[in-house]
Protein backbone atom coordinates (compact mmCIF):
# COMPACT_ATOMS: atom_id res chain seq x y z
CA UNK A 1 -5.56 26.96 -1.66
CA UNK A 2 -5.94 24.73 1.44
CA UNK A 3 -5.36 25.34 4.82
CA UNK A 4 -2.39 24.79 7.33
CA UNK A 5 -2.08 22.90 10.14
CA UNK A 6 -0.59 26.59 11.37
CA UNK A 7 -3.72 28.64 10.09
CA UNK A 8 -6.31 26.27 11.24
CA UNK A 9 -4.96 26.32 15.09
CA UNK A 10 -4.64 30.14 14.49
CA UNK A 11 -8.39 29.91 14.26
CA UNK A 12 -8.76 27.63 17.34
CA UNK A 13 -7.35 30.28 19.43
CA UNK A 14 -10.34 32.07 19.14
CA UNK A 15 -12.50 29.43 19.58
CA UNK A 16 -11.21 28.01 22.89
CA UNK A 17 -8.90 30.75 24.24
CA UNK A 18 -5.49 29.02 24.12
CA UNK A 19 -3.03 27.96 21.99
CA UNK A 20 -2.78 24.64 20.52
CA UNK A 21 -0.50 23.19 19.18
CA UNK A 22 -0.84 19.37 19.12
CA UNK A 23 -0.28 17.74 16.27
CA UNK A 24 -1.96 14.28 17.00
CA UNK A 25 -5.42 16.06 17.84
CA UNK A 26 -5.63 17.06 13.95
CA UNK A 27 -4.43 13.69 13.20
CA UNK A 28 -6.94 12.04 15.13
CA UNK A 29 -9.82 14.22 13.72
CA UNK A 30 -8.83 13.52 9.96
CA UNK A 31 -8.54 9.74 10.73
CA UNK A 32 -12.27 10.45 12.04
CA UNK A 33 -13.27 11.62 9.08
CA UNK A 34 -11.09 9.34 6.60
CA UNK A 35 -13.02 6.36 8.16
CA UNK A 36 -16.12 8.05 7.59
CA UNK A 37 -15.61 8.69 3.72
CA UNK A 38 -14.52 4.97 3.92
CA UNK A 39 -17.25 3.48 5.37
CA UNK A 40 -19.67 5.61 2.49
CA UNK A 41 -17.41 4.53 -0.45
CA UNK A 42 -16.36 7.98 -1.67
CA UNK A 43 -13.98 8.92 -4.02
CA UNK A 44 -12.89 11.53 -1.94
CA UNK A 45 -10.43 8.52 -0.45
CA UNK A 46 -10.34 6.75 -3.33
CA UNK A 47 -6.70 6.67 -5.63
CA UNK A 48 -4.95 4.30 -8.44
CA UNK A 49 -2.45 2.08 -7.40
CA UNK A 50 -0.02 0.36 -9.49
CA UNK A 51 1.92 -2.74 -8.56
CA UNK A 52 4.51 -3.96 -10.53
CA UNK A 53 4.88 -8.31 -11.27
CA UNK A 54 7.53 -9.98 -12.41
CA UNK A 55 8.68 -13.54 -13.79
CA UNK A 56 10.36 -15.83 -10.93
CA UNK A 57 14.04 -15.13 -10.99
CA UNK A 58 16.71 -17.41 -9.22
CA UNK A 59 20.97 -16.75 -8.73
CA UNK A 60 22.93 -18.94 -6.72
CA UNK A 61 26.70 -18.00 -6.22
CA UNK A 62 29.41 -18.00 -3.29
CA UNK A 63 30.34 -14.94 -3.87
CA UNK A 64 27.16 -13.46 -1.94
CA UNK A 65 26.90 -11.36 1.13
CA UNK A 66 24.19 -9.66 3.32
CA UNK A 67 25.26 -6.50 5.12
CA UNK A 68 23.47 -5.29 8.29
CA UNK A 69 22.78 -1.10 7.64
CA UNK A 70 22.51 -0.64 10.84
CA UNK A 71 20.20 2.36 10.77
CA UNK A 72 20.48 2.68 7.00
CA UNK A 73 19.07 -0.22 4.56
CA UNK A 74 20.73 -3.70 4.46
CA UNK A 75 22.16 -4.56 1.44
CA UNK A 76 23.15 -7.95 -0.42
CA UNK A 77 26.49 -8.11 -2.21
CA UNK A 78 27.82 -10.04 -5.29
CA UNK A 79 31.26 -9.83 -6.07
CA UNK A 80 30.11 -10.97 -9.61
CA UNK A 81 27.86 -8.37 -10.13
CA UNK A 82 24.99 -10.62 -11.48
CA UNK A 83 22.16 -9.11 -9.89
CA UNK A 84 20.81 -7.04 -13.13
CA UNK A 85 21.55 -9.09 -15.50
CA UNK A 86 19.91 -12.33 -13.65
CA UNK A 87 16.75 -10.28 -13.64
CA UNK A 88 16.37 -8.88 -10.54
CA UNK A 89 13.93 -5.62 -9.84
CA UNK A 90 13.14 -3.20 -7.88
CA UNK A 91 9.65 -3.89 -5.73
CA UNK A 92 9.82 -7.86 -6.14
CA UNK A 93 9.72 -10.02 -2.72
CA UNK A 94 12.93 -12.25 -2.49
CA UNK A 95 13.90 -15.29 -0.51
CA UNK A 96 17.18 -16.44 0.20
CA UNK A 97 18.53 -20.19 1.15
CA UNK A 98 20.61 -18.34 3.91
CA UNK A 99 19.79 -19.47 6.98
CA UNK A 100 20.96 -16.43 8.73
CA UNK A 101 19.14 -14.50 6.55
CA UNK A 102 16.27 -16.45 5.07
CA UNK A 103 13.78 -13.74 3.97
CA UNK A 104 11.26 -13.00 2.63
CA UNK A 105 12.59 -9.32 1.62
CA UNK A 106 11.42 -6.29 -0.35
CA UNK A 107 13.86 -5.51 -3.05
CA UNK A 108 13.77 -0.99 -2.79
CA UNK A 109 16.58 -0.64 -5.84
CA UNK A 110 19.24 -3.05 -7.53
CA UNK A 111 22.75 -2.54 -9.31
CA UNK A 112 24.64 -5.07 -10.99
CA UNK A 113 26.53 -6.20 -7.65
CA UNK A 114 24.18 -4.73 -4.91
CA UNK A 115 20.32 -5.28 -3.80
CA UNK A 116 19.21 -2.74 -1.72
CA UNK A 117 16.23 -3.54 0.78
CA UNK A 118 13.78 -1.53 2.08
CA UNK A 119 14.78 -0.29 5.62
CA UNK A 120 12.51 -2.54 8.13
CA UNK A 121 13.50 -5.89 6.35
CA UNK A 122 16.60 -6.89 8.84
CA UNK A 123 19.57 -8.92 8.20
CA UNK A 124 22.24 -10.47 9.85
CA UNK A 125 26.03 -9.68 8.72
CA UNK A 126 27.24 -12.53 6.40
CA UNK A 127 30.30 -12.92 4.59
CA UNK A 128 30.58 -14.61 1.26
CA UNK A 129 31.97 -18.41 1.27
CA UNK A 130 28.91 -20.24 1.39
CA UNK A 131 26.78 -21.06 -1.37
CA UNK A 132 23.41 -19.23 -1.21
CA UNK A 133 20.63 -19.28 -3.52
CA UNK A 134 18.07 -15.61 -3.91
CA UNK A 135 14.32 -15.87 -5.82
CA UNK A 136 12.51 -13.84 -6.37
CA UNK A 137 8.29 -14.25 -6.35
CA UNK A 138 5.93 -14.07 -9.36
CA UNK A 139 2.71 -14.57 -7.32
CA UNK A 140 2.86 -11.32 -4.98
CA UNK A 141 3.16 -7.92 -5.41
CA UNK A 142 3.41 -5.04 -2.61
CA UNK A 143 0.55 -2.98 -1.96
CA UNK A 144 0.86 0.56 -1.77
CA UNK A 145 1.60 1.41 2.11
CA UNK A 146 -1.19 3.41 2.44
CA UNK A 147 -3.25 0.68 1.61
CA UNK A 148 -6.74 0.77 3.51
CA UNK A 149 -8.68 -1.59 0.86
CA UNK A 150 -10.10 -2.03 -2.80
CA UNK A 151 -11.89 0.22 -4.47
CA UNK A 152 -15.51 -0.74 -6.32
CA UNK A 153 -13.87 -2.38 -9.18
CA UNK A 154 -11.72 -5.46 -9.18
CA UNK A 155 -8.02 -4.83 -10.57
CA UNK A 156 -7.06 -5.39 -13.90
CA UNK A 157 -3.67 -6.01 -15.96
CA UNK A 158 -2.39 -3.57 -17.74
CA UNK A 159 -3.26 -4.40 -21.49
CA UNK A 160 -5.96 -7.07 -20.68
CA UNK A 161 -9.64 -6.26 -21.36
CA UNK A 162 -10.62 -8.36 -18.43
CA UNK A 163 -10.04 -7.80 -14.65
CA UNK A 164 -8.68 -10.09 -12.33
CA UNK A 165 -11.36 -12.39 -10.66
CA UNK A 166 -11.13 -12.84 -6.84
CA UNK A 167 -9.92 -16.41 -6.22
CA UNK A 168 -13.17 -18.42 -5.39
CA UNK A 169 -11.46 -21.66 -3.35
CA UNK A 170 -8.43 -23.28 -2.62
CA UNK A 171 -9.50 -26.16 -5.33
CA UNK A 172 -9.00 -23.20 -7.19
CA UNK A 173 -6.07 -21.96 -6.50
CA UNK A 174 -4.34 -25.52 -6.62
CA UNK A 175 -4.55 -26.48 -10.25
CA UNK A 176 -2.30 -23.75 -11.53
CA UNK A 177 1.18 -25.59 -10.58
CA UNK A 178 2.53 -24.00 -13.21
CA UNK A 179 3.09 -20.09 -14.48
CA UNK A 180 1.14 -18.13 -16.81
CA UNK A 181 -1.12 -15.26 -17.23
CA UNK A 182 -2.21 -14.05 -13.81
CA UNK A 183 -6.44 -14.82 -13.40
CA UNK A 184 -7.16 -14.62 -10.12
CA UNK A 185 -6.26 -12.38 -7.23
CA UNK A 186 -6.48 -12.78 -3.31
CA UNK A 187 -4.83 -10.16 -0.93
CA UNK A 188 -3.26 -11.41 2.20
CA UNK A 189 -1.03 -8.34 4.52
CA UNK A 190 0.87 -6.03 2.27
CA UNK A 191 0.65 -8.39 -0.75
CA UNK A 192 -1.80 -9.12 -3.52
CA UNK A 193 -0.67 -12.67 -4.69
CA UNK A 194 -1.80 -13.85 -8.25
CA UNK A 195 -3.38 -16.93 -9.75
CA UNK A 196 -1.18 -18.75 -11.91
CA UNK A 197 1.86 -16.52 -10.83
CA UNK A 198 3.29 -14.40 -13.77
CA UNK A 199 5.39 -15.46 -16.36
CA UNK A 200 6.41 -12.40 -17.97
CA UNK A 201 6.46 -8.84 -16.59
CA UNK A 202 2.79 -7.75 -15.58
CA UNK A 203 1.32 -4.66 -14.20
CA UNK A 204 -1.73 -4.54 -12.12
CA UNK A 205 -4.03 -1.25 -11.39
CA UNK A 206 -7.00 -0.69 -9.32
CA UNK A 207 -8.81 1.81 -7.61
CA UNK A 208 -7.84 1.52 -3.62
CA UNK A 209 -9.16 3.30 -0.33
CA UNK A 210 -5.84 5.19 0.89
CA UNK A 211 -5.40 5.88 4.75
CA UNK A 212 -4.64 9.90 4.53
CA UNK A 213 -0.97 11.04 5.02
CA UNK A 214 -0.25 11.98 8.74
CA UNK A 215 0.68 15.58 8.93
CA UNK A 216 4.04 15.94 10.28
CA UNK A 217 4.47 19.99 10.38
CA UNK A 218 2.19 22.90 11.23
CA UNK A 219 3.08 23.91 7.15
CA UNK A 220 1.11 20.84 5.96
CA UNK A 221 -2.02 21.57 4.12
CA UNK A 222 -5.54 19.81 5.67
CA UNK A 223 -6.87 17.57 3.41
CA UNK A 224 -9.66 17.48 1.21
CA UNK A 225 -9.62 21.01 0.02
CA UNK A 226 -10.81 22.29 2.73
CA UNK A 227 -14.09 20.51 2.33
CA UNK A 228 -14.13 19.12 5.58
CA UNK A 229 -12.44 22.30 7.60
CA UNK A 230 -15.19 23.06 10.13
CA UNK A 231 -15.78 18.99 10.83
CA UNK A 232 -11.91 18.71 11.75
CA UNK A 233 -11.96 22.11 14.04
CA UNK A 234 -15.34 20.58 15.95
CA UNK A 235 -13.15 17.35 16.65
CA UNK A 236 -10.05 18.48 17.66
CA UNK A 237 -12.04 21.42 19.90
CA UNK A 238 -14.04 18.25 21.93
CA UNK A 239 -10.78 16.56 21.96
CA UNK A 240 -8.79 19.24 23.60
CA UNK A 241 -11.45 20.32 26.00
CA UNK A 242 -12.95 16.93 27.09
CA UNK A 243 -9.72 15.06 26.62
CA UNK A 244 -11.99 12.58 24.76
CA UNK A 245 -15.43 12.37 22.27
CA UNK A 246 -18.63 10.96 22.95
CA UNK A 247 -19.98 8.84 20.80
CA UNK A 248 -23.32 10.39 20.25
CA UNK A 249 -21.56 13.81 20.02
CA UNK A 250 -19.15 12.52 17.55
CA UNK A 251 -21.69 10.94 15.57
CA UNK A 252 -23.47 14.47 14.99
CA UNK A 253 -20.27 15.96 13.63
CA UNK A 254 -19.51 13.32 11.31
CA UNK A 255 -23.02 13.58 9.67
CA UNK A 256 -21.94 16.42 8.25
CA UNK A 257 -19.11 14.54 6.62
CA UNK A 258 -22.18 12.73 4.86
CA UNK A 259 -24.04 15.35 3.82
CA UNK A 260 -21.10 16.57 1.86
CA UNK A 261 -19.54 13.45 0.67
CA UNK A 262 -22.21 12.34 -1.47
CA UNK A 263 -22.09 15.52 -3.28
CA UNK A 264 -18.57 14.46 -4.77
CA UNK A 265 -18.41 11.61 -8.09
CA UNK A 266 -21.23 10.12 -9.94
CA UNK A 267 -21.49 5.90 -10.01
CA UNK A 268 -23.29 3.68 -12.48
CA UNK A 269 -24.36 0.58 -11.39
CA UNK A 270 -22.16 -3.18 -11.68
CA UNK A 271 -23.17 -4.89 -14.58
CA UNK A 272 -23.10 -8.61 -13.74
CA UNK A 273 -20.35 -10.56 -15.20
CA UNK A 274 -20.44 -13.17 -17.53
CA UNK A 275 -18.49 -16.10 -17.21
CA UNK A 276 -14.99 -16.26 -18.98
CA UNK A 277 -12.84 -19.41 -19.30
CA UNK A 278 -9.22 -19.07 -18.41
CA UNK A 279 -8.31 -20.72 -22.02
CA UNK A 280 -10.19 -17.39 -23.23
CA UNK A 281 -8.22 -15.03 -21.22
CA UNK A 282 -4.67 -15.54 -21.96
């Protein structure tokens, strides 16, 4: 069983002869560490991520509205109710021909007359009168939001016994005007676009580095399994006592961090890849 946020300051009472009870200390220390287990490529930060792709899907109507949430989600409204049956998922990135509310937006869920979006994508209220056209992209996909970077191996689609290359150029990424089987793969922000975009539903998977979840309440467990207990306590005590780390001191804490870490997962070495022509792949 892990430890709490609650038990672990518990034991820092001891240590430095006071409570404690802030939060953002631990949180800084596990980011310390996090980085550390990033920067040695351990699977101790290491997850699968799935991301969802989906053919380019277009609906143009008068009938469409955009509804500011306020401090819920904003929502766009058909009173035709075409949404589902156009095509439309949930996860895609949509545009709109609004100029009030032009996009681009993340689709969270969608019923046959509403779309809801995700709760930071903003709009502007607008009635229904006007024409307006949504798409929707099949050359992006939304990485997880604890995203912190790819893991050793390039993604692959789900089915294919090939993984996605990393696009190589621009004269590359050019000569597929048209849509297909995704090849290539380039990651830009939240997204990881696609070369050709999809044509047909797709899934992509990879390992990814994930940025640890902040703990919120003294009844969240640490991380790790404990593996990393002692590291943490040593931070947030300098923290709390100095108001601040050294460098050189912090540096001698986290090499502990290596010592353990490399004790975790077993890696074989990249084969080299041999060349495969696109005309092959599909």
């Amino acid at each position: 069983m892990s430890t709490t946020v609650a038990e672990m300051y518990n034991h820092l009472k001891y240590w430095i002869g006071e409570e404690v009870d802030a939060l953002y200390l631990v949180n800084t220390a596990i980011r310390f560490v996090a980085e550390r287990l990033y920067i040695l490529d351990s699977e101790l930060v290491i997850d699968i991520m799935t991301v969802p792709l989906y053919p380019a899907v277009t609906l143009t109507g008068s009938d469409i509205a955009f509804v500011d949430g306020g401090a819920s989600a904003g929502t766009i409204t058909q009173v035709a109710a075409g949404f589902v049956t156009a095509g439309f998922d949930a996860g895609v990135r949509i545009t709109t021909s609004s100029t009030s509310n032009p996009g681009p937006f993340r689709v969270a869920s969608v019923t046959a007359g509403t779309i809801t979006l995700y709760d930071e994508d903003n709009l502007n209220d607008e009635t229904a009168g006007s024409s307006v056209t949504i798409t929707s992209a099949a050359d992006c996909g939304f990485l997880p939001p604890d995203f912190w970077g790819l893991g050793q191996f390039d993604p692959y689609l789900v089915g294919k016994t090939t993984p996605l290359m990393p696009v190589p150029d621009t004269l590359t990424e050019i000569q597929f005007a048209s849509s297909g089987v995704p090849y290539y793969y380039k990651i830009r922000g939240e997204l990881i676009y696609v070369i050709p975009a999809a044509s047909s539903a797709q899934t992509i998977k990879a390992d990814y580095f994930y940025k640890p979840a902040t703990m919120e309440n003294t009844t969240d467990y640490l991380p790790w399994n404990d593996m990393f207990n002692d590291v943490i306590y040593e931070i947030v005590i300098n923290l709390f006592k100095k108001s601040g780390i050294l460098v050189p001191e912090l540096q001698a804490i986290l090499n502990r961090v290596d010592l353990i870490a490399v004790k975790r997962g077993k890696k074989a070495p990249r084969q080299l890849k041999r060349g495969i022509r696109y005309e092959d792949y599909k």
